[in-house]
C-alpha atoms as a PDB file:
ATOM      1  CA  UNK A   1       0.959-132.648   2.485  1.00  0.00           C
ATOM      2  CA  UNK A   2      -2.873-132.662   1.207  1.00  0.00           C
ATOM      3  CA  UNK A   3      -5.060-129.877   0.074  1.00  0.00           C
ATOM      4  CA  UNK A   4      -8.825-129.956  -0.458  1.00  0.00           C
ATOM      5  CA  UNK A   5      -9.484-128.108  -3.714  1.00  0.00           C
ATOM      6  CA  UNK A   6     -12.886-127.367  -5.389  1.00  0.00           C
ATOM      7  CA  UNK A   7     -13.664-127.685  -8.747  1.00  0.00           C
ATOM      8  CA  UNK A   8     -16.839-128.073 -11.122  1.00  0.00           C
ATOM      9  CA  UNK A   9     -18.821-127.431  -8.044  1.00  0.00           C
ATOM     10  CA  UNK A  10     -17.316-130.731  -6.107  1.00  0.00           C
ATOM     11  CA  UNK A  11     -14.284-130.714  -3.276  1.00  0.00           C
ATOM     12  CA  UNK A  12     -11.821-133.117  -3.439  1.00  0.00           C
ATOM     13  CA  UNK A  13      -9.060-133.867  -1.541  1.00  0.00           C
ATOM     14  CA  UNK A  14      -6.002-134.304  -3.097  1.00  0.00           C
ATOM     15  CA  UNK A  15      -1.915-135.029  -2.690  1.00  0.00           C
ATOM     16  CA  UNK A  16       1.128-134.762  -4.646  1.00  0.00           C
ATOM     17  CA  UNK A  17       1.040-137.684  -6.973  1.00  0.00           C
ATOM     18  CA  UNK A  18      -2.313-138.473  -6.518  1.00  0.00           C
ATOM     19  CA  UNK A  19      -4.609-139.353  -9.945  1.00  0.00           C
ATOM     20  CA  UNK A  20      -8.359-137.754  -9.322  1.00  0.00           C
ATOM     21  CA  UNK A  21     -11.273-138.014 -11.395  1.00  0.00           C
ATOM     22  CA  UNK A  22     -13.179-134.583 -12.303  1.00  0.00           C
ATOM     23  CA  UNK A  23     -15.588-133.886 -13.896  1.00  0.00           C
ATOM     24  CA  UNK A  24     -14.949-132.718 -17.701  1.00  0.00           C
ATOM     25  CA  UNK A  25     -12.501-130.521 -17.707  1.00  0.00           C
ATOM     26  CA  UNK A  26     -12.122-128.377 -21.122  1.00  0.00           C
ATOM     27  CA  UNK A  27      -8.225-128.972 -21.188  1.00  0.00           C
ATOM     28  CA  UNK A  28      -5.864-131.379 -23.813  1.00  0.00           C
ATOM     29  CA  UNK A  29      -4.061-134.407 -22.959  1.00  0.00           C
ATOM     30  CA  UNK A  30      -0.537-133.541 -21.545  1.00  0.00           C
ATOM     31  CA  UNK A  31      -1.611-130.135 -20.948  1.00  0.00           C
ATOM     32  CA  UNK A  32      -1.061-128.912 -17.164  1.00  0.00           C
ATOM     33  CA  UNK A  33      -3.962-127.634 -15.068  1.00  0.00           C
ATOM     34  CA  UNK A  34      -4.124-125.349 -12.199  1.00  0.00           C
ATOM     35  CA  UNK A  35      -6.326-125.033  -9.714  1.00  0.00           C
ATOM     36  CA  UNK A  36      -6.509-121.755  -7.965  1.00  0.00           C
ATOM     37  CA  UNK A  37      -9.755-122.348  -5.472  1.00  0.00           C
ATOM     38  CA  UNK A  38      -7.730-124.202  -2.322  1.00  0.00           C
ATOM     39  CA  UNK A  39     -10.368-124.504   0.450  1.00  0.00           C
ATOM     40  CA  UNK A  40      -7.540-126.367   3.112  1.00  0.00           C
ATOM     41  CA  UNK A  41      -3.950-126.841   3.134  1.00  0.00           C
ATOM     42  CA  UNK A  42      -2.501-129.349   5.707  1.00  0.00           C
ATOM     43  CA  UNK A  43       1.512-129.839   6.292  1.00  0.00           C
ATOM     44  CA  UNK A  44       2.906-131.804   8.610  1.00  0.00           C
ATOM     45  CA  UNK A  45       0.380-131.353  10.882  1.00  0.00           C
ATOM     46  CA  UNK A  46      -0.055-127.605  10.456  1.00  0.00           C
ATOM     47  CA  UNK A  47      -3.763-126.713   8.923  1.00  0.00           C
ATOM     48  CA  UNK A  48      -4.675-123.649   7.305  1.00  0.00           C
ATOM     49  CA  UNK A  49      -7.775-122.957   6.621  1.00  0.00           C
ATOM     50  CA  UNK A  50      -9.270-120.404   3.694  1.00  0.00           C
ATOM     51  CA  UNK A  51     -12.132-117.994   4.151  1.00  0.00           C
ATOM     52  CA  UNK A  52     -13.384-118.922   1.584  1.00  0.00           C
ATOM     53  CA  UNK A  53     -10.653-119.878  -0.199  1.00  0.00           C
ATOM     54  CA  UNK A  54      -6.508-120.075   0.856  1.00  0.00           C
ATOM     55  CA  UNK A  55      -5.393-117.256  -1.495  1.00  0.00           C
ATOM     56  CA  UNK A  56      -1.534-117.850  -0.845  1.00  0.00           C
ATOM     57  CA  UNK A  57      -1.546-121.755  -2.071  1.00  0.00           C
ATOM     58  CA  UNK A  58      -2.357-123.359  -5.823  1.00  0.00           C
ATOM     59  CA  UNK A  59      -2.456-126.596  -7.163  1.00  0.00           C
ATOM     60  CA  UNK A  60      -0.948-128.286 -10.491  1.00  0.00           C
ATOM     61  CA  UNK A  61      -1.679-130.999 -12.285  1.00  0.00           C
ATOM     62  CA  UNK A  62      -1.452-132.947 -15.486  1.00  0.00           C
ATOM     63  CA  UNK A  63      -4.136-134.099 -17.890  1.00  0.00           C
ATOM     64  CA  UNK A  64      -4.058-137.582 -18.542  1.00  0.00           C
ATOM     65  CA  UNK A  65      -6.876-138.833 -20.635  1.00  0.00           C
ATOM     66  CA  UNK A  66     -10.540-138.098 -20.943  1.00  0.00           C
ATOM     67  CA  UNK A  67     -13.108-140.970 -20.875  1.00  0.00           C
ATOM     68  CA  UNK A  68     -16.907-141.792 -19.905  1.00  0.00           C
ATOM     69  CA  UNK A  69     -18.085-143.038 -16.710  1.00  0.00           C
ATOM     70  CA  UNK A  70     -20.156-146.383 -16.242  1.00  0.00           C
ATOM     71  CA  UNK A  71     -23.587-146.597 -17.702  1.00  0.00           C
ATOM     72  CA  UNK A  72     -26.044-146.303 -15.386  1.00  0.00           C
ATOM     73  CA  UNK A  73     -29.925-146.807 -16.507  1.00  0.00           C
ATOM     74  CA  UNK A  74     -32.815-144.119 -16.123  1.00  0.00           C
ATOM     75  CA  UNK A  75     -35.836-146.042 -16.354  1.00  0.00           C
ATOM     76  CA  UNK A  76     -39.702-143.870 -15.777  1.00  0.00           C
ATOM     77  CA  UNK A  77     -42.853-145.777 -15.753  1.00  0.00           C
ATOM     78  CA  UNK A  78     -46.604-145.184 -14.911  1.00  0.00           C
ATOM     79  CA  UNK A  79     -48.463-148.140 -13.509  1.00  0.00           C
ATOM     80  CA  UNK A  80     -50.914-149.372 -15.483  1.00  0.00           C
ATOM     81  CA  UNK A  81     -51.186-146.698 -17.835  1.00  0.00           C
ATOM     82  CA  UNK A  82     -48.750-149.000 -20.426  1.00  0.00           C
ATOM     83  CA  UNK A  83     -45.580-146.070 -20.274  1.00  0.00           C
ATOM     84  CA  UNK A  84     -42.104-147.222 -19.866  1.00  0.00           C
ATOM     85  CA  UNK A  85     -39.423-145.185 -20.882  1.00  0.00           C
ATOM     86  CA  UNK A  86     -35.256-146.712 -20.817  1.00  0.00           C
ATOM     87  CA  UNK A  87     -32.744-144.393 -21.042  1.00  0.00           C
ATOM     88  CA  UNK A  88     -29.059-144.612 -20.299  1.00  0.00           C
ATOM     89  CA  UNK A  89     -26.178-141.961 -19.458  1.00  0.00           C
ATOM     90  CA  UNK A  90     -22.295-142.225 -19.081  1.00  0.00           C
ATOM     91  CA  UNK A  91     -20.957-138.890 -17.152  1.00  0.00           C
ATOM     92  CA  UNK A  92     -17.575-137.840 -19.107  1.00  0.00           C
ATOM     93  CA  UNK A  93     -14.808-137.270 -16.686  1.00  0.00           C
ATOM     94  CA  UNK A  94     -10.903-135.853 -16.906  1.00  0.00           C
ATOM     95  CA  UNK A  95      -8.167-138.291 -15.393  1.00  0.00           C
ATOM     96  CA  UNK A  96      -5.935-135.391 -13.861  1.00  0.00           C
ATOM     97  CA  UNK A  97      -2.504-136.175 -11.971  1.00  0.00           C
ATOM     98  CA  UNK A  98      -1.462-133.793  -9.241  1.00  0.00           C
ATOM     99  CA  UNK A  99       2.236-132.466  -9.325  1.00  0.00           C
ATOM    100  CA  UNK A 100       2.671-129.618  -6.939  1.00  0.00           C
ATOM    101  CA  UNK A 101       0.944-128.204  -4.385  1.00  0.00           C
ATOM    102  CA  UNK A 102       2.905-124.876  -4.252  1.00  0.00           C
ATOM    103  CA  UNK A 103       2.289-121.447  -1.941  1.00  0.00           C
ATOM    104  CA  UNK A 104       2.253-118.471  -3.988  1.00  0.00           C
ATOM    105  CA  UNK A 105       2.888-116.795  -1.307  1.00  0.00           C
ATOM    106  CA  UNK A 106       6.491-117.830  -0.671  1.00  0.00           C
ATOM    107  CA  UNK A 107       7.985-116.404  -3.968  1.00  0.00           C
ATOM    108  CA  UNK A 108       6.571-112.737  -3.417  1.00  0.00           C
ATOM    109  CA  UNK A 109       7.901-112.811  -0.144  1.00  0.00           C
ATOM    110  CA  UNK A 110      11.445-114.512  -1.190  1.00  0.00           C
ATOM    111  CA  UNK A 111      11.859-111.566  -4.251  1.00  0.00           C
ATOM    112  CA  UNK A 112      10.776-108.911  -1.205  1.00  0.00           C
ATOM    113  CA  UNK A 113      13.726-110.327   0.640  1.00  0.00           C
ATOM    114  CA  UNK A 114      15.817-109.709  -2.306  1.00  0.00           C
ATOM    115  CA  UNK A 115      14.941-106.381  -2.973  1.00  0.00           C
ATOM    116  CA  UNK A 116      15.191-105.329   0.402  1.00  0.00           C
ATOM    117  CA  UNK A 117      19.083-106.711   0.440  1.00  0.00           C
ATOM    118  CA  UNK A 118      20.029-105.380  -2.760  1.00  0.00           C
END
């Protein structure tokens, strides 16, 4: 099972146990995160599709660290006009685990069942 989830204006496609890199993320270490914006869900071969967005299906994860991407350089410079300008930048990043993909879908419809019975 896979789901492509959006986040921080990027999609990524992600599985149960899988460790993704996003973009900062204003969370703790060890705290869980959930993303809510599913664009695809795929199950053993089933797909389902959102418009824009699967509103039955979330996914979980868990913060793992925070760090800084590799440097790369930004360098400007005018031909013979003598102006050269160096200037570096490390993008900072969130190290996120995914634990469930889970339908939200199936519990309202599980406690309807019960209801109904009872």
């Amino acid at each position: 099972m896979y789901a492509v989830i959006e986040s921080c204006g990027k999609q990524y496609k992600v599985a149960e146990g899988d460790v993704v890199f996003f973009e900062k993320l204003d969370a703790e270490e060890g705290k869980k995160v959930t993303f809510d914006k599913v664009i695809l869900v795929s199950d053993e071969g089933k797909v389902e599709v959102g418009n824009p967005y699967v509103k039955s299906m979330k996914v979980e994860g868990k913060v793992v660290s925070h760090g800084k991407g590799k440097k790369i350089i930004v360098f400007k410079m005018k031909a013979k006009k003598n102006y050269r300008r160096k200037q570096g930048h490390r993008q900072p990043y969130t190290k996120v685990e995914i634990t469930a993909i889970k339908s939200t879908a199936r519990k309202t419809a599980a406690k309807a069942e019960e209801k109904v019975e009872a």
